[in-house]
PDB file of N, CA and C in Angstrom:
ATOM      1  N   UNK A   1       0.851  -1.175   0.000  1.00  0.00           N
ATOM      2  CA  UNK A   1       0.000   0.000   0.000  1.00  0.00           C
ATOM      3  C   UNK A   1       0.887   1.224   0.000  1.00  0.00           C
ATOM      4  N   UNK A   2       0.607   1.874  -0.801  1.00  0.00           N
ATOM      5  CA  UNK A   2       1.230   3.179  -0.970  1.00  0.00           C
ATOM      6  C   UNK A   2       0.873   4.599  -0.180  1.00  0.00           C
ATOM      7  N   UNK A   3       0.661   5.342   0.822  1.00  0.00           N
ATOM      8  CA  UNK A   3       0.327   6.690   1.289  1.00  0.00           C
ATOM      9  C   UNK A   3       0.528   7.614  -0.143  1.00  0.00           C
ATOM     10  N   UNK A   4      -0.232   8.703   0.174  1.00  0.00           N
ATOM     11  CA  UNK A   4       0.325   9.918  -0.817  1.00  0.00           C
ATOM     12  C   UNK A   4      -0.194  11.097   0.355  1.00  0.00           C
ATOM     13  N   UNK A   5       0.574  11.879  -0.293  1.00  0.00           N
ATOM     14  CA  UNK A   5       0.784  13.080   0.459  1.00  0.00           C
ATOM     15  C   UNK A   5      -0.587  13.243   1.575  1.00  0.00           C
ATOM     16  N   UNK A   6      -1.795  13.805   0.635  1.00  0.00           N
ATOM     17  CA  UNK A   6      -2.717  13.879   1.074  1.00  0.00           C
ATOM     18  C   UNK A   6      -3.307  12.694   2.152  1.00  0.00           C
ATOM     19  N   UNK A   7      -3.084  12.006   2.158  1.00  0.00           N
ATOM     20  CA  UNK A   7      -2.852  10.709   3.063  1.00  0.00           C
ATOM     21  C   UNK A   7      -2.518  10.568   4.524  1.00  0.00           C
ATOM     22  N   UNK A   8      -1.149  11.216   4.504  1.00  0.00           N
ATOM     23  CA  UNK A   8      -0.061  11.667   5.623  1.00  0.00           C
ATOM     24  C   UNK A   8      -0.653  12.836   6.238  1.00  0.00           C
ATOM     25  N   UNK A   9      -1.060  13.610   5.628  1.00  0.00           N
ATOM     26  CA  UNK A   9      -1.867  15.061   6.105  1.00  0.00           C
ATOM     27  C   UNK A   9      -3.221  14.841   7.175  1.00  0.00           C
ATOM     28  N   UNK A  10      -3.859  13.872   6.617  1.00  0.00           N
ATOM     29  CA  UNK A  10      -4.680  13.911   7.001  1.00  0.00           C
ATOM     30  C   UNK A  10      -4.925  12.778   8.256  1.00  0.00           C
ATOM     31  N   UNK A  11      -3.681  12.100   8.304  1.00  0.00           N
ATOM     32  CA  UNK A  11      -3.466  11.016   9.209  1.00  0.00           C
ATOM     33  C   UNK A  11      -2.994  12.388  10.708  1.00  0.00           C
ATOM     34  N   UNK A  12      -1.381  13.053  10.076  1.00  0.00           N
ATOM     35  CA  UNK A  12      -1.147  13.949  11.073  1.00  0.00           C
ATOM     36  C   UNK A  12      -2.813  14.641  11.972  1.00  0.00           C
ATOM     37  N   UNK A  13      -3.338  15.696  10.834  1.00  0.00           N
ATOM     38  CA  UNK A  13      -4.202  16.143  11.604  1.00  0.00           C
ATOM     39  C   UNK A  13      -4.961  15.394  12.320  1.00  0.00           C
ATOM     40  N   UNK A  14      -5.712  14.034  12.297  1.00  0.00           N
ATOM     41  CA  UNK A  14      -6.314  13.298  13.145  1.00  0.00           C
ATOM     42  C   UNK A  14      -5.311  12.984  14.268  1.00  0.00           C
ATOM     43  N   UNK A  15      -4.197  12.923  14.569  1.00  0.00           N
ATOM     44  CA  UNK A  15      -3.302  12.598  15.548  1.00  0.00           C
ATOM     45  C   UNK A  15      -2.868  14.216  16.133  1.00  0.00           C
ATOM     46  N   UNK A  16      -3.470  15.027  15.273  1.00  0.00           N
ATOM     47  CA  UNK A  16      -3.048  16.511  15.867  1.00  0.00           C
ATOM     48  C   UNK A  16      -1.448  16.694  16.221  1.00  0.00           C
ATOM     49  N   UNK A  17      -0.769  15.994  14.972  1.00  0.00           N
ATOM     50  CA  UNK A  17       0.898  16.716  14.593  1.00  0.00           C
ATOM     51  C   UNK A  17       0.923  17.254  13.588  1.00  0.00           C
ATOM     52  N   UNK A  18       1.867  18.372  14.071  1.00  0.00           N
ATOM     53  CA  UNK A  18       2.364  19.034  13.335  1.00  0.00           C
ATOM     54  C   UNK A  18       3.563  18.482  12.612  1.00  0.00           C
ATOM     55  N   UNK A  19       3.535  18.158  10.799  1.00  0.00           N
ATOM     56  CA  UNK A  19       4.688  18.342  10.259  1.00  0.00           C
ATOM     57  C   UNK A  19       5.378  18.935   9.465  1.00  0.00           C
ATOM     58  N   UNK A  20       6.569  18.905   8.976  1.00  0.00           N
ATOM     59  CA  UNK A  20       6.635  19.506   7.921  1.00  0.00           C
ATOM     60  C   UNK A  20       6.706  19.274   6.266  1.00  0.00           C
ATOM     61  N   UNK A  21       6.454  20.161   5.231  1.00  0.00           N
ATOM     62  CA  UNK A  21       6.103  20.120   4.305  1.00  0.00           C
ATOM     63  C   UNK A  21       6.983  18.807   3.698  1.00  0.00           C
ATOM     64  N   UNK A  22       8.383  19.582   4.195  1.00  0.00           N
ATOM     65  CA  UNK A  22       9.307  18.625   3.406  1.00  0.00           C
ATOM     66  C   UNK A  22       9.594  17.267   3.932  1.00  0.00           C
ATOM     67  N   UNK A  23       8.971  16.644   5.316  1.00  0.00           N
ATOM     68  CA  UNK A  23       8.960  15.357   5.912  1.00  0.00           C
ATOM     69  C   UNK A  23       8.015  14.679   5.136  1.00  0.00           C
ATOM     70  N   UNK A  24       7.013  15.258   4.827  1.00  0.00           N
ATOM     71  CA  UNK A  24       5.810  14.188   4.167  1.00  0.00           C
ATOM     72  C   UNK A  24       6.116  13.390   3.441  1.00  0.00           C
ATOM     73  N   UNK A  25       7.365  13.355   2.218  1.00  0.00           N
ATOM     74  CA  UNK A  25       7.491  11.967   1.508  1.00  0.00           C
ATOM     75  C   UNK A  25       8.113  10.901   2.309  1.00  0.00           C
ATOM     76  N   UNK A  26       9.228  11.243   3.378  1.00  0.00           N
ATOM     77  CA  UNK A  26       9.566  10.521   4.254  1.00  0.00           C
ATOM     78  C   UNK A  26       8.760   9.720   5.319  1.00  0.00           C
ATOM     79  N   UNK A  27       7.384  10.319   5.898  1.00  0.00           N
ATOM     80  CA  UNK A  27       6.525   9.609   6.292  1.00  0.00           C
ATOM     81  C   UNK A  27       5.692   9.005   5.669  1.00  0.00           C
ATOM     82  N   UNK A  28       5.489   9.044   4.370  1.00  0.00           N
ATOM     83  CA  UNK A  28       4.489   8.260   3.550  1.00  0.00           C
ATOM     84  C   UNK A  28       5.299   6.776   3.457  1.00  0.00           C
ATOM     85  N   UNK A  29       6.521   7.203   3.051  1.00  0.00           N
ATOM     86  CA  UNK A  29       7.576   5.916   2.510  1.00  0.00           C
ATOM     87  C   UNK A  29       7.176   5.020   3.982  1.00  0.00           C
ATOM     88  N   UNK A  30       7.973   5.314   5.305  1.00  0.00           N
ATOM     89  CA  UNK A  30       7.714   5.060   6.222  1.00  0.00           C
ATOM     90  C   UNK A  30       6.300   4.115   7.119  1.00  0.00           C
ATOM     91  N   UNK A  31       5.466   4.743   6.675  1.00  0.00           N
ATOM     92  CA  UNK A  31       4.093   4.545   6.946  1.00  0.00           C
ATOM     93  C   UNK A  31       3.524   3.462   5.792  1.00  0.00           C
ATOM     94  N   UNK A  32       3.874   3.623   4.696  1.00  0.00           N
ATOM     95  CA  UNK A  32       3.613   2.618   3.086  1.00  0.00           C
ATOM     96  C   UNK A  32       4.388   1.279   3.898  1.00  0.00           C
ATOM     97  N   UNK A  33       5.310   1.582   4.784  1.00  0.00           N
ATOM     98  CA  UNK A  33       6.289   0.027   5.068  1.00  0.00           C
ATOM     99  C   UNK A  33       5.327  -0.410   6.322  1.00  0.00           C
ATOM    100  N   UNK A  34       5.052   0.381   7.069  1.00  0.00           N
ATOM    101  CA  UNK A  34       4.121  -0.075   8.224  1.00  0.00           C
ATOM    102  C   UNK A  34       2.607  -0.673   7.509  1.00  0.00           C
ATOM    103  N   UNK A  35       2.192  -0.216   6.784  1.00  0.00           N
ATOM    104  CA  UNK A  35       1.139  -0.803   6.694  1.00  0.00           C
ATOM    105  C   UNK A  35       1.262  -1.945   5.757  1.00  0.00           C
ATOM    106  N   UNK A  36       2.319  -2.581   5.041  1.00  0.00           N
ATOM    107  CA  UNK A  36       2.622  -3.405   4.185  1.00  0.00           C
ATOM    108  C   UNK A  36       3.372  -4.550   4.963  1.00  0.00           C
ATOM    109  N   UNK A  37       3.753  -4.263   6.006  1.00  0.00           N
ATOM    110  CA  UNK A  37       4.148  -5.239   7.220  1.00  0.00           C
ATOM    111  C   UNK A  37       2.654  -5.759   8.109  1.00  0.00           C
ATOM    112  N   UNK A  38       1.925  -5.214   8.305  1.00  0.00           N
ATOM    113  CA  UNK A  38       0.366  -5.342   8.145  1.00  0.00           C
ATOM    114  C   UNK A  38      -0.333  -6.161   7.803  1.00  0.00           C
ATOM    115  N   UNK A  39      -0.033  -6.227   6.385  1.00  0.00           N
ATOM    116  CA  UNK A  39      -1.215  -6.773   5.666  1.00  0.00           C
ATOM    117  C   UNK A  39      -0.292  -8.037   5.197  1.00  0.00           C
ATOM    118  N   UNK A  40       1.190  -7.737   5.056  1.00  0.00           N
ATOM    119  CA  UNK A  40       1.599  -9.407   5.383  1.00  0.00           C
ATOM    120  C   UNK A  40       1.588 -10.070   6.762  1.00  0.00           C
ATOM    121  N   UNK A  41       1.345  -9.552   7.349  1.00  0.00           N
ATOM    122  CA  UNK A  41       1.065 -10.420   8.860  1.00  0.00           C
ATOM    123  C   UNK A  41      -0.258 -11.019   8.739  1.00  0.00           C
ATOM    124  N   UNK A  42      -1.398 -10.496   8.678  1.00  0.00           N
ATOM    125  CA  UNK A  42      -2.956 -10.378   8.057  1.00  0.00           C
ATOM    126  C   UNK A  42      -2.792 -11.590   7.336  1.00  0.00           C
ATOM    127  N   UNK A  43      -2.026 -11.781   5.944  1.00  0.00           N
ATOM    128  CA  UNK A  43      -1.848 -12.936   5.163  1.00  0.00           C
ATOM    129  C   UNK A  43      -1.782 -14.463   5.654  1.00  0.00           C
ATOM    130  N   UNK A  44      -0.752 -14.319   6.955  1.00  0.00           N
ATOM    131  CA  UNK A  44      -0.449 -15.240   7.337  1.00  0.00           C
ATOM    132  C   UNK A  44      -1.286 -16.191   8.052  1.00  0.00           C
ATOM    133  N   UNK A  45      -1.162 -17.462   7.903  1.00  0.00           N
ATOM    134  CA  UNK A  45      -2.240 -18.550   7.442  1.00  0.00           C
ATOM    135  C   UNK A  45      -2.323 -19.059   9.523  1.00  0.00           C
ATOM    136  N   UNK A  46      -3.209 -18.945  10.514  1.00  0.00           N
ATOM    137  CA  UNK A  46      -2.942 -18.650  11.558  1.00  0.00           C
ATOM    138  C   UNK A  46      -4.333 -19.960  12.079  1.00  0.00           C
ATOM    139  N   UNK A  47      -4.780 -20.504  11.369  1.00  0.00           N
ATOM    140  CA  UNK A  47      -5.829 -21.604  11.379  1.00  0.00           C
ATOM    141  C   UNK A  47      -6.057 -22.876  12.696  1.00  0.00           C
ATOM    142  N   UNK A  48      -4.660 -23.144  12.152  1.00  0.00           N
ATOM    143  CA  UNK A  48      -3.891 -24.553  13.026  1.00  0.00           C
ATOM    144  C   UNK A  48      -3.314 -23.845  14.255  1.00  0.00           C
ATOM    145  N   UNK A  49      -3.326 -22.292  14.595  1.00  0.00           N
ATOM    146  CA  UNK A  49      -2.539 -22.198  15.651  1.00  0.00           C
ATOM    147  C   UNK A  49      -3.596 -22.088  16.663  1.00  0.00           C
ATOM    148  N   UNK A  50      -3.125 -22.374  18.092  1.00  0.00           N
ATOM    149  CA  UNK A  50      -3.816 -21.950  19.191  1.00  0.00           C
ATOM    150  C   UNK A  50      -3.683 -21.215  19.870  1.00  0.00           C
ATOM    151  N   UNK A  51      -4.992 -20.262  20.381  1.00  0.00           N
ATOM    152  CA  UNK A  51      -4.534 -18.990  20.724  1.00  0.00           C
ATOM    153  C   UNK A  51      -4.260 -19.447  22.204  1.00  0.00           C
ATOM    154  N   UNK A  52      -3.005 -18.040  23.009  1.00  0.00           N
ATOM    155  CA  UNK A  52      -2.518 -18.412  23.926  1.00  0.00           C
ATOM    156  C   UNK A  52      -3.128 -16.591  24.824  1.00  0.00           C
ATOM    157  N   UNK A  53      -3.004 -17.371  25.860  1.00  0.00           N
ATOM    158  CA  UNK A  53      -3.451 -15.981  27.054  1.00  0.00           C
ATOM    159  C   UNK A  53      -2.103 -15.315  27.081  1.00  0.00           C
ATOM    160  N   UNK A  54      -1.129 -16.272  27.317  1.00  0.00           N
ATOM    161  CA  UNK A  54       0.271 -15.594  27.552  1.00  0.00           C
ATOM    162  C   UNK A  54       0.925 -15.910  26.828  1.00  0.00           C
ATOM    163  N   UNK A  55       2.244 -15.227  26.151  1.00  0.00           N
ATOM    164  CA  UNK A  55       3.537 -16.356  25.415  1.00  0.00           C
ATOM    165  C   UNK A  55       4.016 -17.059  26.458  1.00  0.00           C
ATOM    166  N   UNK A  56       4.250 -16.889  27.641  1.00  0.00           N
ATOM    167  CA  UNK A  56       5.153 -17.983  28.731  1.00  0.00           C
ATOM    168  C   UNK A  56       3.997 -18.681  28.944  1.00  0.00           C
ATOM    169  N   UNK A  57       4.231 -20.187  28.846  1.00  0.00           N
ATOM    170  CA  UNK A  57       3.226 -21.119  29.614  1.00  0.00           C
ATOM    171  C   UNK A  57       4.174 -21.180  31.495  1.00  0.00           C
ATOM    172  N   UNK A  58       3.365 -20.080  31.900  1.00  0.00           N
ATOM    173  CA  UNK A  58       4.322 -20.076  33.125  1.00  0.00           C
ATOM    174  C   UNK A  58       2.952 -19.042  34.106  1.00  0.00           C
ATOM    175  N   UNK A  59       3.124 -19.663  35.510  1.00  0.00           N
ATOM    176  CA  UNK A  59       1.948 -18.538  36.340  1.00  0.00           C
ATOM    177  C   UNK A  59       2.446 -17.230  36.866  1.00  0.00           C
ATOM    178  N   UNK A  60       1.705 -16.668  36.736  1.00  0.00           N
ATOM    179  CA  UNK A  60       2.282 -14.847  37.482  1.00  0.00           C
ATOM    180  C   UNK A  60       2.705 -14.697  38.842  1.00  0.00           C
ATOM    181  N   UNK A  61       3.575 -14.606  39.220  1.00  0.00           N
ATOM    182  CA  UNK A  61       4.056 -14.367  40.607  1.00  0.00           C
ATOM    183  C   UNK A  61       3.661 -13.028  40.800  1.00  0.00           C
ATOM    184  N   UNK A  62       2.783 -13.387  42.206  1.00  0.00           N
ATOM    185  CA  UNK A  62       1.614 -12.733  42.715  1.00  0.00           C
ATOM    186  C   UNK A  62       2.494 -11.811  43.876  1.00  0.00           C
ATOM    187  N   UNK A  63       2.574 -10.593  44.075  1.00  0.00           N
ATOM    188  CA  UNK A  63       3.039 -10.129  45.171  1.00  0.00           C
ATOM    189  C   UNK A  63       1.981  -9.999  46.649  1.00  0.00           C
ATOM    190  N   UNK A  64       2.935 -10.106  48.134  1.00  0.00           N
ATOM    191  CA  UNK A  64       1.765 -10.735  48.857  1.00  0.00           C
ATOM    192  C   UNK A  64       0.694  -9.175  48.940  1.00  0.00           C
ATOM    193  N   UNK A  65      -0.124  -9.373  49.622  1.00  0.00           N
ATOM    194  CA  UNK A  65      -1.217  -7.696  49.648  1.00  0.00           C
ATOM    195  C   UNK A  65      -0.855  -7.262  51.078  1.00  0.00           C
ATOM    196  N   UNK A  66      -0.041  -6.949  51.096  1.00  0.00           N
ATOM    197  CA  UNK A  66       0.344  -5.921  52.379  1.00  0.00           C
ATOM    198  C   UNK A  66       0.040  -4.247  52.129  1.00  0.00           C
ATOM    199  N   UNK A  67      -0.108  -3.901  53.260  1.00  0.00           N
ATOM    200  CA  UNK A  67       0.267  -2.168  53.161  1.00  0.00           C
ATOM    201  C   UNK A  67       1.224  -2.034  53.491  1.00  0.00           C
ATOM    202  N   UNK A  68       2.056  -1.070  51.987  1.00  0.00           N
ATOM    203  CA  UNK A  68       2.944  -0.858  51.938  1.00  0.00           C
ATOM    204  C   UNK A  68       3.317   0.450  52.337  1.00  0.00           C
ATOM    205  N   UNK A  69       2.407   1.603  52.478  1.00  0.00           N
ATOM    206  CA  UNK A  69       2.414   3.130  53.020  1.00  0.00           C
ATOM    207  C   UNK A  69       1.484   3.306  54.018  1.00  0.00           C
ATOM    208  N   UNK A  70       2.139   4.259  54.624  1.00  0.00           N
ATOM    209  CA  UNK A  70       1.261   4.814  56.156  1.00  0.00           C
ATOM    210  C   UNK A  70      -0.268   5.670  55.303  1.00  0.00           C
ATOM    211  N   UNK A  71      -0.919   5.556  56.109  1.00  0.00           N
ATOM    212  CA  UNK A  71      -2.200   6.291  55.752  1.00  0.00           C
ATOM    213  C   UNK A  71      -1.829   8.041  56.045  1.00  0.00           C
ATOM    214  N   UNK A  72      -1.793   8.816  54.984  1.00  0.00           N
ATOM    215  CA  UNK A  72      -1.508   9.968  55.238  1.00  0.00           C
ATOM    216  C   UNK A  72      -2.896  11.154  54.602  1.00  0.00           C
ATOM    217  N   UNK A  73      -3.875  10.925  55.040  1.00  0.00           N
ATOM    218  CA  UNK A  73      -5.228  11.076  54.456  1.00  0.00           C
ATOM    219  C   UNK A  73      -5.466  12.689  55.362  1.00  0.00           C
ATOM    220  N   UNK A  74      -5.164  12.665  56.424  1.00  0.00           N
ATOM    221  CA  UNK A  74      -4.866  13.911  57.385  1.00  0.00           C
ATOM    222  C   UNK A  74      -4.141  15.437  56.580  1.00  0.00           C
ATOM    223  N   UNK A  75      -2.963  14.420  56.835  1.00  0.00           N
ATOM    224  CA  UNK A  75      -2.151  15.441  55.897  1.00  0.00           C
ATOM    225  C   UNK A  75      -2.495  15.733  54.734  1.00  0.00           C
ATOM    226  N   UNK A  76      -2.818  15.178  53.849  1.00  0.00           N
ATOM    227  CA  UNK A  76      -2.844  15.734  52.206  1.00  0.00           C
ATOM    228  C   UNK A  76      -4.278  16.723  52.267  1.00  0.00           C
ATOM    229  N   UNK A  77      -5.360  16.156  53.245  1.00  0.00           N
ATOM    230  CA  UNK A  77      -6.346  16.801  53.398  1.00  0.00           C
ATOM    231  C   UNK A  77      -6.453  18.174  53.978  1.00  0.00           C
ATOM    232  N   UNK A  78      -5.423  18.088  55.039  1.00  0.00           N
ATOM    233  CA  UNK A  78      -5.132  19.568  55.201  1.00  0.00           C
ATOM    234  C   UNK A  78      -4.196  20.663  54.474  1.00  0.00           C
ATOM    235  N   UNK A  79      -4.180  20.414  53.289  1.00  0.00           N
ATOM    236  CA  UNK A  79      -3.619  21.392  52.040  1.00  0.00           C
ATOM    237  C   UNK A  79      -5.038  21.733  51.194  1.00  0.00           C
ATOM    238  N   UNK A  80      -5.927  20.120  50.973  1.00  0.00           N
ATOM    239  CA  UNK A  80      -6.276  20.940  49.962  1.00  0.00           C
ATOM    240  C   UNK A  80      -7.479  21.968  50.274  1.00  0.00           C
ATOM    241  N   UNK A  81      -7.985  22.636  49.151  1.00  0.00           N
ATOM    242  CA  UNK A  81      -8.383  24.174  49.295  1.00  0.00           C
ATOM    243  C   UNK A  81     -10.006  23.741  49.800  1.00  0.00           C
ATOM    244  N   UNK A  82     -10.922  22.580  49.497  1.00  0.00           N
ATOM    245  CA  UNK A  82     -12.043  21.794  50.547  1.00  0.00           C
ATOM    246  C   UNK A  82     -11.942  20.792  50.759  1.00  0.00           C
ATOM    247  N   UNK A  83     -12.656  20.445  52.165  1.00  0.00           N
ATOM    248  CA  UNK A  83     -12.764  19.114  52.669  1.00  0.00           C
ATOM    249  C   UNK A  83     -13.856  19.486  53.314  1.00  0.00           C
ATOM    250  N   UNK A  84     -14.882  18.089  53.266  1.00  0.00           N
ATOM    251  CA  UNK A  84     -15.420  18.196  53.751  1.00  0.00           C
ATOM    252  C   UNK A  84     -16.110  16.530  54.536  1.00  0.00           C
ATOM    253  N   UNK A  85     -16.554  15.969  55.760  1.00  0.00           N
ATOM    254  CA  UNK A  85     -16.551  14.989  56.504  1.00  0.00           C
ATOM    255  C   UNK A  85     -15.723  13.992  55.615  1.00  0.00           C
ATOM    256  N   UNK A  86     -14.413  14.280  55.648  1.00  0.00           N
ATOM    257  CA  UNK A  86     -13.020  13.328  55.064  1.00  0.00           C
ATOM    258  C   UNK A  86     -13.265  13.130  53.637  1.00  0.00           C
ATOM    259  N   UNK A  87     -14.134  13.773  52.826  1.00  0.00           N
ATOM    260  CA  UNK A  87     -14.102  14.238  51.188  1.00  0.00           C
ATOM    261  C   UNK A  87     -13.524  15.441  50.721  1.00  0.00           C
ATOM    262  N   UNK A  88     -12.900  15.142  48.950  1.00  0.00           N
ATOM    263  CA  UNK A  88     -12.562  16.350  48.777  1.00  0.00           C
ATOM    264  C   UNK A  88     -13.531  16.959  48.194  1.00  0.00           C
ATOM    265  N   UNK A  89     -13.561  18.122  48.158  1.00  0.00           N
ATOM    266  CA  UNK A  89     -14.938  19.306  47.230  1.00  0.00           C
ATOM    267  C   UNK A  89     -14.452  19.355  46.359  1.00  0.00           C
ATOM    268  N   UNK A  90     -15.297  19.337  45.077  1.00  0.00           N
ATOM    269  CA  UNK A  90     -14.726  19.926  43.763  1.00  0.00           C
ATOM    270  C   UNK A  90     -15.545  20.634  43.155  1.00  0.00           C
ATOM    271  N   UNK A  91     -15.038  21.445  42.148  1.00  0.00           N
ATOM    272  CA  UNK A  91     -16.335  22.069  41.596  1.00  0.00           C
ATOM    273  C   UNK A  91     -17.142  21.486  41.022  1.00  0.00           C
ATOM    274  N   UNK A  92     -18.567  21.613  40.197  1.00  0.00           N
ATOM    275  CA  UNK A  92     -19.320  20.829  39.746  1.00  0.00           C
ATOM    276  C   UNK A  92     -19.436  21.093  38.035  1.00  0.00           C
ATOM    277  N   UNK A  93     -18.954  20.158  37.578  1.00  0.00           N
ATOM    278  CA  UNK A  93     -18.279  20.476  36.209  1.00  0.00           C
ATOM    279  C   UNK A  93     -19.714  19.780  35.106  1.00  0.00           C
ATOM    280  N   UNK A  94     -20.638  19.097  35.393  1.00  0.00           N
ATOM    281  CA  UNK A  94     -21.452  18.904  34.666  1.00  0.00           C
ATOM    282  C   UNK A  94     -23.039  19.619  35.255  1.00  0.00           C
ATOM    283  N   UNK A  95     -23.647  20.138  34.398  1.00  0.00           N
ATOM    284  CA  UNK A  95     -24.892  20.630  34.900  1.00  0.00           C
ATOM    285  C   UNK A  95     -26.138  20.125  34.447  1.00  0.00           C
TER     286      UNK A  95
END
């Protein structure tokens, strides 16, 4: 698959970058290889395989559930600008 200019432009603006004029053939080329690595992966014949949860057939070492920090709910509460019965106030942003 090939990009063309207009292509790249309009990919940037949906991603909201800025580039420049003279990068655009360099990202088309670029982007033409990404999506052509793509669509040969896509190709590949994946029928006979079985899908796996993990690549390691191996279990997750679980860390134990301790508390690991002091409760400092006091302190942080007495900075911010409301509190109120151990909540913070915020403004009310939907009406």
């Amino acid at each position: 698959m090939s990009l063309q200019k207009e292509d790249v432009e309009k990919i940037a603006h949906l991603a909201r970058l800025g580039i420049d004029e003279g990068d655009i053939p360099g990202y088309a080329h670029e982007l033409s290889r990404i999506l052509d690595l793509v669509a040969q992966l896509a190709a590949a014949d994946t029928e006979e395989v079985t899908p796996m949860a993990h690549p390691l057939d191996m279990p997750q070492r679980l860390r134990e559930d301790v508390v690991t920090e002091e409760n400092q709910r006091e302190r942080f509460q007495a900075i911010a600008p409301q509190v109120e019965n151990g909540l913070y106030l915020v403004p009310k942003v939907i009406e």
